[in-house]
Structures are given as C-alpha cells and as structure tokens.
PDB file of N, CA and C in Angstrom:
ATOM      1  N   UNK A   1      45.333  48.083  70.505  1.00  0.00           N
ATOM      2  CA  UNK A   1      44.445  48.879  71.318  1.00  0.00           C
ATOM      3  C   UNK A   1      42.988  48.639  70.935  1.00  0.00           C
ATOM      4  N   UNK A   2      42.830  48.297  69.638  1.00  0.00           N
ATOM      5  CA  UNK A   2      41.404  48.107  69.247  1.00  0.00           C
ATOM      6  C   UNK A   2      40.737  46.957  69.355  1.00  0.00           C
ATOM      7  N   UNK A   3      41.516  45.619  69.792  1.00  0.00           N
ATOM      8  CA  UNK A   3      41.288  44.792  70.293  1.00  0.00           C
ATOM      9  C   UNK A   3      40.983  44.651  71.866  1.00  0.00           C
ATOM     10  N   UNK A   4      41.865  45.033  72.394  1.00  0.00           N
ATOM     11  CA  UNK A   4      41.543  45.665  73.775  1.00  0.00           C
ATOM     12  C   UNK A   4      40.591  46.334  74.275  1.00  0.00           C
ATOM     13  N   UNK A   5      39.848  47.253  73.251  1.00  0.00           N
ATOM     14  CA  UNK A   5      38.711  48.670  73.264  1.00  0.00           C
ATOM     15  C   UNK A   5      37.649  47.422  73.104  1.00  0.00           C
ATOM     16  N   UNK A   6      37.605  47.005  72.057  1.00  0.00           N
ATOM     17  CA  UNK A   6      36.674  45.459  71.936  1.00  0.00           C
ATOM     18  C   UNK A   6      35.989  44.728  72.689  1.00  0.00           C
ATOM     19  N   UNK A   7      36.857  43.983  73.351  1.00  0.00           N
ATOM     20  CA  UNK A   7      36.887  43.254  74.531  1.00  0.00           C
ATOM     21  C   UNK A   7      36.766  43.735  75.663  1.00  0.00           C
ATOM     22  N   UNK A   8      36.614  45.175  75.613  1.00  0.00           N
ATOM     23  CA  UNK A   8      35.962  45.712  77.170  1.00  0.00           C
ATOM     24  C   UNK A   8      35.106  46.455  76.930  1.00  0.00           C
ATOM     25  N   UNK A   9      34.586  46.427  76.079  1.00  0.00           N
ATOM     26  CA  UNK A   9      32.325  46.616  75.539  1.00  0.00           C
ATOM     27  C   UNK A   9      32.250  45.453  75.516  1.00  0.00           C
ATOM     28  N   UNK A  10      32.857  44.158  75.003  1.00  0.00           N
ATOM     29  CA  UNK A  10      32.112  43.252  75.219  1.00  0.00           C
ATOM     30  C   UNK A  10      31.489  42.510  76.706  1.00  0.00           C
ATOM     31  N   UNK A  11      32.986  42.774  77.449  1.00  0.00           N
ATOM     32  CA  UNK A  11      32.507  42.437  79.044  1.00  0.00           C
ATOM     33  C   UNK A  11      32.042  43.453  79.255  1.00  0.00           C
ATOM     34  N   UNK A  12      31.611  44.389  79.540  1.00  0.00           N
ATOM     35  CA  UNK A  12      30.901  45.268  80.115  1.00  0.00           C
ATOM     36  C   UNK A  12      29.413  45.335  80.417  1.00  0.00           C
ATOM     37  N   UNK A  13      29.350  46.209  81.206  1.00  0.00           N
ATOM     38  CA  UNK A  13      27.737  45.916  81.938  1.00  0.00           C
ATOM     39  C   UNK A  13      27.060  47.222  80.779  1.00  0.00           C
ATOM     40  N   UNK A  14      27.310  47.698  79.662  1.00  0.00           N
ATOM     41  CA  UNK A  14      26.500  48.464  78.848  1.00  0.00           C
ATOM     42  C   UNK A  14      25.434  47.367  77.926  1.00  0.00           C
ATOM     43  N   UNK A  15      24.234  48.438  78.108  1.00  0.00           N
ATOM     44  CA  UNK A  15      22.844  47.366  77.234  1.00  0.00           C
ATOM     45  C   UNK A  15      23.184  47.136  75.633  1.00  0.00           C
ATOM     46  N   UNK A  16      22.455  46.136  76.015  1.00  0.00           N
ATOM     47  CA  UNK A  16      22.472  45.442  74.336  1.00  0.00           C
ATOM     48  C   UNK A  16      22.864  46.352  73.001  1.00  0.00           C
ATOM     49  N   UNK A  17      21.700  47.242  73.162  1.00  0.00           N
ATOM     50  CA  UNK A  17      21.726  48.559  72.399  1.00  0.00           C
ATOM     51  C   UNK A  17      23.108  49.114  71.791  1.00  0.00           C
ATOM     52  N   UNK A  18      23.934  49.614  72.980  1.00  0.00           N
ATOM     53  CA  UNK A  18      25.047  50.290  73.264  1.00  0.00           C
ATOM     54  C   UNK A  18      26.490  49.034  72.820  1.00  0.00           C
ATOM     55  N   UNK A  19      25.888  48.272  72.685  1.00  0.00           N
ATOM     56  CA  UNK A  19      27.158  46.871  72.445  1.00  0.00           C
ATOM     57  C   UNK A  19      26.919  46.856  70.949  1.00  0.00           C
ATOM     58  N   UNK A  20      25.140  46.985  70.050  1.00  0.00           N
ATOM     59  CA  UNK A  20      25.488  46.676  68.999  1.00  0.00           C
ATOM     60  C   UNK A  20      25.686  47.838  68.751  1.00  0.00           C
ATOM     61  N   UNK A  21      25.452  49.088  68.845  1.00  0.00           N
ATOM     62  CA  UNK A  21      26.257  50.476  68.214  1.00  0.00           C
ATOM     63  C   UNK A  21      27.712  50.315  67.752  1.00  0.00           C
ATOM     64  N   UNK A  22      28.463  49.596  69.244  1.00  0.00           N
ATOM     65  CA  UNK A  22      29.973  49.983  68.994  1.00  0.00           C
ATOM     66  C   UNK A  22      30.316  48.477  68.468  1.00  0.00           C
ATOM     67  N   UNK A  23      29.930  47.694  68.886  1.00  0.00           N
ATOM     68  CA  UNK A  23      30.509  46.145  67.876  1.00  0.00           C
ATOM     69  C   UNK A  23      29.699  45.915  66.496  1.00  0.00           C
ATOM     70  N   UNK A  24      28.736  46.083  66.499  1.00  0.00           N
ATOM     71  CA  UNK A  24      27.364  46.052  65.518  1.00  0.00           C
ATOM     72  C   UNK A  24      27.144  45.127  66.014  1.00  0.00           C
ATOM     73  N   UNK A  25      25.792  44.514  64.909  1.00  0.00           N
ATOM     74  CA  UNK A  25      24.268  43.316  65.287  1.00  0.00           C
ATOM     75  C   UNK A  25      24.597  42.019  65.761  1.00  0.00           C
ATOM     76  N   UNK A  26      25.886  41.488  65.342  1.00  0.00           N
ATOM     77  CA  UNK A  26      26.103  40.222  65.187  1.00  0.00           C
ATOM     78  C   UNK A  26      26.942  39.933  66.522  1.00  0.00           C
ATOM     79  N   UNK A  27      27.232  41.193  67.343  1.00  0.00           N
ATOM     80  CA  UNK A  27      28.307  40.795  68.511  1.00  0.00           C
ATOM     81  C   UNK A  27      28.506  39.861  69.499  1.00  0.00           C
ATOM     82  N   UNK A  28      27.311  38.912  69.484  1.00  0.00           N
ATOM     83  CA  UNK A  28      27.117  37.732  70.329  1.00  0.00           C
ATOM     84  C   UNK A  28      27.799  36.768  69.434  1.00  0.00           C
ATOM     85  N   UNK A  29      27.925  36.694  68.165  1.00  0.00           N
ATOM     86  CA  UNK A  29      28.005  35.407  67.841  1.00  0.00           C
ATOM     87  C   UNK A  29      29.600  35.092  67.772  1.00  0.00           C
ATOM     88  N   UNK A  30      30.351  34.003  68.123  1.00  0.00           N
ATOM     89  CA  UNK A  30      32.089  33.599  68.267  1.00  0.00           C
ATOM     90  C   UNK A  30      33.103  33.893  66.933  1.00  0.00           C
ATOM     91  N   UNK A  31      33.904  34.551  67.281  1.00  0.00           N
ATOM     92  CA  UNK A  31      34.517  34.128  66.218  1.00  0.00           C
ATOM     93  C   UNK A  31      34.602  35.235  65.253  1.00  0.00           C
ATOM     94  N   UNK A  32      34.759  35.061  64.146  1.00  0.00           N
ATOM     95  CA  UNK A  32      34.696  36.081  62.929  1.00  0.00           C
ATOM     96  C   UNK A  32      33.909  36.646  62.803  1.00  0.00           C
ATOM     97  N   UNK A  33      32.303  35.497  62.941  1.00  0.00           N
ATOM     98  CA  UNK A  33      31.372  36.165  62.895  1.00  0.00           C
ATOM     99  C   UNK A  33      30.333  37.219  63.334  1.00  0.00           C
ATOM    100  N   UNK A  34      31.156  37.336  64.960  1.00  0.00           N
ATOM    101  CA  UNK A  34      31.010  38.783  65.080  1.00  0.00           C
ATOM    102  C   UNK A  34      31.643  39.369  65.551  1.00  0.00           C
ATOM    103  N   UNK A  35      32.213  39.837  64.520  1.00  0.00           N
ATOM    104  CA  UNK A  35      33.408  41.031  64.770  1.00  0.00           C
ATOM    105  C   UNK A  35      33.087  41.845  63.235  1.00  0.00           C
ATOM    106  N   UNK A  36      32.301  43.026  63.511  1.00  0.00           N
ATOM    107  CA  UNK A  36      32.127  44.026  62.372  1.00  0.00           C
ATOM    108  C   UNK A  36      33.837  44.668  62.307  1.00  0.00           C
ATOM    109  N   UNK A  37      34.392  44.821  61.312  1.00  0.00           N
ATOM    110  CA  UNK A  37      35.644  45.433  60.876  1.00  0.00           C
ATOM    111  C   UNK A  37      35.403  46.826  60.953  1.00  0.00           C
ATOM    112  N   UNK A  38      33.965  47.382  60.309  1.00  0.00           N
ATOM    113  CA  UNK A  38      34.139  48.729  60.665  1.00  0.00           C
ATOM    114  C   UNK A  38      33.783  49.239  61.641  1.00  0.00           C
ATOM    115  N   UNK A  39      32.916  48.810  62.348  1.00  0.00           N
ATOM    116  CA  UNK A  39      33.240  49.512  64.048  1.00  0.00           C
ATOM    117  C   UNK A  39      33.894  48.940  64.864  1.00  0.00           C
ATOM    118  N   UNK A  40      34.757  47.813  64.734  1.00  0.00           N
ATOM    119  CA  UNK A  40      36.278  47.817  65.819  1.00  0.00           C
ATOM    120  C   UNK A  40      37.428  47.586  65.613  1.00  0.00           C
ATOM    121  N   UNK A  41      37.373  48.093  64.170  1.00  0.00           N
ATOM    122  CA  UNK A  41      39.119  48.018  63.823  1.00  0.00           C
ATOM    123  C   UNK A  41      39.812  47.186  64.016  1.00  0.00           C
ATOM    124  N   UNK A  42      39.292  46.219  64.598  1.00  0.00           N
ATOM    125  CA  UNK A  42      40.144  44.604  64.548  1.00  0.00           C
ATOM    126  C   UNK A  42      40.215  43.316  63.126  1.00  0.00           C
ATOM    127  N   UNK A  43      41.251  43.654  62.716  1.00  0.00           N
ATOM    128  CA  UNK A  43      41.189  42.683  61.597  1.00  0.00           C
ATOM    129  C   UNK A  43      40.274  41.415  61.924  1.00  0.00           C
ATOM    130  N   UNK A  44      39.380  40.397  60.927  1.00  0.00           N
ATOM    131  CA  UNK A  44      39.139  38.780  61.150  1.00  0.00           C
ATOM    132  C   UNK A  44      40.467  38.140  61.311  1.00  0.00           C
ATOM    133  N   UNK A  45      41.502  38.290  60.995  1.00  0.00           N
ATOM    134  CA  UNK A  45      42.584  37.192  60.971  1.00  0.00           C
ATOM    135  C   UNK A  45      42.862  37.137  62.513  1.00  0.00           C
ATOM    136  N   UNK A  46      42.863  38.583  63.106  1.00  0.00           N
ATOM    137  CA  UNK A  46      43.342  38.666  64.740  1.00  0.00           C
ATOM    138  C   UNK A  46      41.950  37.652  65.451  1.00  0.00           C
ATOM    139  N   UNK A  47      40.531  38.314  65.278  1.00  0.00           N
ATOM    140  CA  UNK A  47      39.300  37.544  65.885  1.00  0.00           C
ATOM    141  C   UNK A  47      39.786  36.072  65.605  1.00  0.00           C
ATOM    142  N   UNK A  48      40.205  35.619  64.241  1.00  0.00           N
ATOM    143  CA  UNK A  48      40.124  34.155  64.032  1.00  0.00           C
ATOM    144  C   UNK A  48      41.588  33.816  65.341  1.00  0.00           C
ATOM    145  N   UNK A  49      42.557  34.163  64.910  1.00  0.00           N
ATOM    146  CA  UNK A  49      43.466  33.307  65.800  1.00  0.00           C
ATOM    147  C   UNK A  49      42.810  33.358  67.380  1.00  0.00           C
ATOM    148  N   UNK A  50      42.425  34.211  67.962  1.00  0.00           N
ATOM    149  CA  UNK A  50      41.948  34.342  69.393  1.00  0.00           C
ATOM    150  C   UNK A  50      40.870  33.424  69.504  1.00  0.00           C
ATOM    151  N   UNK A  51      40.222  33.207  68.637  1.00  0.00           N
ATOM    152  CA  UNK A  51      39.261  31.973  69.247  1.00  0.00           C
ATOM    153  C   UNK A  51      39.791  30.822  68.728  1.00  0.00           C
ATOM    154  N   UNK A  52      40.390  30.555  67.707  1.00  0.00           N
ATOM    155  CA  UNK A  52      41.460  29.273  67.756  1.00  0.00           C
ATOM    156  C   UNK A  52      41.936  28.940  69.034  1.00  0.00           C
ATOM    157  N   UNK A  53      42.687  29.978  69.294  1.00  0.00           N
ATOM    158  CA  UNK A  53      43.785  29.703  70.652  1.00  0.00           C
ATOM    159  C   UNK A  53      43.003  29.616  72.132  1.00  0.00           C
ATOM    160  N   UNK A  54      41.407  30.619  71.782  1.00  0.00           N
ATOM    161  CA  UNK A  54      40.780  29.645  72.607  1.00  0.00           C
ATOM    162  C   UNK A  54      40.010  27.975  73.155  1.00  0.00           C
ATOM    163  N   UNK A  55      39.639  27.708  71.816  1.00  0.00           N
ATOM    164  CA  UNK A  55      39.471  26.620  71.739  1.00  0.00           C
ATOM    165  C   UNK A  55      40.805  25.463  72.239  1.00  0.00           C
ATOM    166  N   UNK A  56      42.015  25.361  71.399  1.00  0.00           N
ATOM    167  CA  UNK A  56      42.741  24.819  71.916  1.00  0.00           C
ATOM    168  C   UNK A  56      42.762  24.292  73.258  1.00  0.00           C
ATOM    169  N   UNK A  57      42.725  25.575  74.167  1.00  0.00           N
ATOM    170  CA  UNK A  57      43.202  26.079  75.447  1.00  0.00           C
ATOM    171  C   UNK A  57      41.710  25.311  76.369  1.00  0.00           C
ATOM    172  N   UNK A  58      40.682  25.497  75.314  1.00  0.00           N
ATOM    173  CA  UNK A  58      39.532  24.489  76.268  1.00  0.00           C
ATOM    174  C   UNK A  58      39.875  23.398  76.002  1.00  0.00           C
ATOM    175  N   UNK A  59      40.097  22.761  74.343  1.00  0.00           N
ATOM    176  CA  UNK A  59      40.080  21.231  74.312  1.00  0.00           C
ATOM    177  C   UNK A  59      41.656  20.818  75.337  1.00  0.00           C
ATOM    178  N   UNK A  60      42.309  21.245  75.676  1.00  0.00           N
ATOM    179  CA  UNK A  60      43.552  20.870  76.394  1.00  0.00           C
ATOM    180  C   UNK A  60      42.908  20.546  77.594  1.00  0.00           C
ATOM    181  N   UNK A  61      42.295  21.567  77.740  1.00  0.00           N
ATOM    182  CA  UNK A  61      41.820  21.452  79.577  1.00  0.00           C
ATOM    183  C   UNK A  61      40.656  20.060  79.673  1.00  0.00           C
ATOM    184  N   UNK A  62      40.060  20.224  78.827  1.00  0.00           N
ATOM    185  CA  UNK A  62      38.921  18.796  78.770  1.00  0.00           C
ATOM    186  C   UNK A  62      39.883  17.942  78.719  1.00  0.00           C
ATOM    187  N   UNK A  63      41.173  17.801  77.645  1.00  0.00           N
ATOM    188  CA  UNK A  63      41.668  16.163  77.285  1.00  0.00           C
ATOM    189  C   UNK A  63      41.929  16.077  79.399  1.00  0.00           C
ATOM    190  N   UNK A  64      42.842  17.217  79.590  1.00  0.00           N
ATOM    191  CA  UNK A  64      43.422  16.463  81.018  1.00  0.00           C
ATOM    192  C   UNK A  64      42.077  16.495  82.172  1.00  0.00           C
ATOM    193  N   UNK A  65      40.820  16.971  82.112  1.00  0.00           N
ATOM    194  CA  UNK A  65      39.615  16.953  82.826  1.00  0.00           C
ATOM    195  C   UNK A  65      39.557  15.228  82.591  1.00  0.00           C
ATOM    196  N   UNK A  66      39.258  14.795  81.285  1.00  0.00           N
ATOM    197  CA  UNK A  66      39.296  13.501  81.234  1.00  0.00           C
ATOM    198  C   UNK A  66      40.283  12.318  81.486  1.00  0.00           C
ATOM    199  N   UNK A  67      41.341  12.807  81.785  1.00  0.00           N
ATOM    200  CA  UNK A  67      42.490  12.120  82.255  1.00  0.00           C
ATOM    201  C   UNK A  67      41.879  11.706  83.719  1.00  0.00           C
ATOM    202  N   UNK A  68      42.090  12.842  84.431  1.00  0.00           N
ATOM    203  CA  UNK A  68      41.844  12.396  85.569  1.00  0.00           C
ATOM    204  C   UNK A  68      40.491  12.108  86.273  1.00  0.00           C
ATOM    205  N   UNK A  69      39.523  12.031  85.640  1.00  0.00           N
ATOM    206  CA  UNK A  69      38.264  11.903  85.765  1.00  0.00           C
ATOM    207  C   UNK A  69      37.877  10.027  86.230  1.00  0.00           C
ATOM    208  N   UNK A  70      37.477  10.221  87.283  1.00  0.00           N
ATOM    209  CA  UNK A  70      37.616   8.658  87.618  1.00  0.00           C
ATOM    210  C   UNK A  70      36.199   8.135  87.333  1.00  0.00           C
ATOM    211  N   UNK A  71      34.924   9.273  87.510  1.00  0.00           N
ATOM    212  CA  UNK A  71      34.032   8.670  86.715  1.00  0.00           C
ATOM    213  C   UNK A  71      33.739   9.277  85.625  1.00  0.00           C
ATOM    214  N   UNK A  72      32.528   7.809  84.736  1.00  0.00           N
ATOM    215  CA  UNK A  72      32.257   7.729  83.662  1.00  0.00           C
ATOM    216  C   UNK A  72      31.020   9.341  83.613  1.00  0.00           C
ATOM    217  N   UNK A  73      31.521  10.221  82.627  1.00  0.00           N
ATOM    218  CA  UNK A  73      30.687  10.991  82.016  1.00  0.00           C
ATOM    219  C   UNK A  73      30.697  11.401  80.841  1.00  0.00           C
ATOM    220  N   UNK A  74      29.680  12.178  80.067  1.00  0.00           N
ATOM    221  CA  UNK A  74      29.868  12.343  78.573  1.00  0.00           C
ATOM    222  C   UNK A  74      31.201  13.448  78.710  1.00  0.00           C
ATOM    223  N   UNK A  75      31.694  13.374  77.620  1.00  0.00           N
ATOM    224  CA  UNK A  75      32.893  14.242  76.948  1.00  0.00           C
ATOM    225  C   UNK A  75      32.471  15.522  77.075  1.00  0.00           C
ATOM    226  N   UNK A  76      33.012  16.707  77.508  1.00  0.00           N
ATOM    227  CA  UNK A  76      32.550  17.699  77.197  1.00  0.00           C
ATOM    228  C   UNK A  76      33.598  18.713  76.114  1.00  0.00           C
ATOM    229  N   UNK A  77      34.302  17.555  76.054  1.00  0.00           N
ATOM    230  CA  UNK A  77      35.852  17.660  74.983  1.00  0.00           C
ATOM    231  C   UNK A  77      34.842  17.508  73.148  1.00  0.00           C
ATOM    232  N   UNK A  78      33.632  16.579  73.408  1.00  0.00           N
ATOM    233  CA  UNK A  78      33.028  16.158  72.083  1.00  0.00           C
ATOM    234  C   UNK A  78      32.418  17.353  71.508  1.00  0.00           C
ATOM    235  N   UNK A  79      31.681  18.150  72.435  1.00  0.00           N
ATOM    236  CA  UNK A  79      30.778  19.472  72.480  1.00  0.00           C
ATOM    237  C   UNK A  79      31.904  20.284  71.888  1.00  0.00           C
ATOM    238  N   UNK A  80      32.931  20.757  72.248  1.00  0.00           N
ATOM    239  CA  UNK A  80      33.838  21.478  71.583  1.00  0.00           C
ATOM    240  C   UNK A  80      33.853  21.178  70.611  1.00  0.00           C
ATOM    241  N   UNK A  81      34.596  20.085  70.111  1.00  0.00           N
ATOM    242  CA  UNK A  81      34.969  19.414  68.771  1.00  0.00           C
ATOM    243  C   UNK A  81      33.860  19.810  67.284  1.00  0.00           C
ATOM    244  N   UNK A  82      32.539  19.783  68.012  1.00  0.00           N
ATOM    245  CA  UNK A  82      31.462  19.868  67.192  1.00  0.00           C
ATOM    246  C   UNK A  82      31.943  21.347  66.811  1.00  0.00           C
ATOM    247  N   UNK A  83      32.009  22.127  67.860  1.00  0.00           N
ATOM    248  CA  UNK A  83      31.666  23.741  67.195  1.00  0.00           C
ATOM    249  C   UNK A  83      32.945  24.263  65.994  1.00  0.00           C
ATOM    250  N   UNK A  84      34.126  23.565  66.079  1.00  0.00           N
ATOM    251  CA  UNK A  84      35.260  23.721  65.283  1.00  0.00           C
ATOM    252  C   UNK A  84      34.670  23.099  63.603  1.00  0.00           C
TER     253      UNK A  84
END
C-alpha cells in the first residue's frame, strides 16, 4: 500500500512543495535515490528492484526498436546503458 500511496504523489498534479513534504527533497531523482524511507515506508530494496525491472523493460524495447529499425540512427538502447 505504501508503494502504491508513493506512486500516486508522485504522478499527481500536487506542487513541488507538497511532493517534497510527503516523499522528501530528493523525490525527482530515480531509483533509491529518491525514495526517503521515512516518509514512504517503502523499503530501498522494493525502489531498487522497480527501477531494475524498469530498465530491463526499456532496454528490451530498444534491443527490438533496433531490430526492426530499417534506418541508421544513434542507439537509444546506449543512453540507457550509461545510466545503469
């Protein structure tokens, strides 16, 4: 549930302000790194696997973007790769 509670302040149309109250300061940034433990009760191990499994789920979609890609463009599979 507290993952869930999470993730709908984060999409939400409430101001900046009101996002770092309930996530704290760092709530823009991916990943572990922002996810305050004490204002959303979501373990790092849960934040870490969810953006793992997001990443995956992009680099999958780039490998087959580039499969079928008949023209030549930069990777946008490489841009991922970097942020891991």
């Amino acid at each position: 549930m507290c993952e869930l509670a999470r993730n709908s302040v984060l999409q939400s149309g409430f101001e900046h302000e009101v996002k770092i109250h309930w996530l704290g300061p760092n709530y823009r940034e991916e990943g572990v790194l922002g996810n305050d433990v004490a204002r959303t009760n979501v373990p790092d191990i849960r934040v870490s696997f969810r953006h793992e499994a997001l990443i995956d789920e992009l680099c999958n979609l780039f490998k087959t973007q580039n499969i079928h890609s008949s023209a030549e463009t930069p990777s946008a599979l490489t841009g991922i790769k970097k942020i891991l």
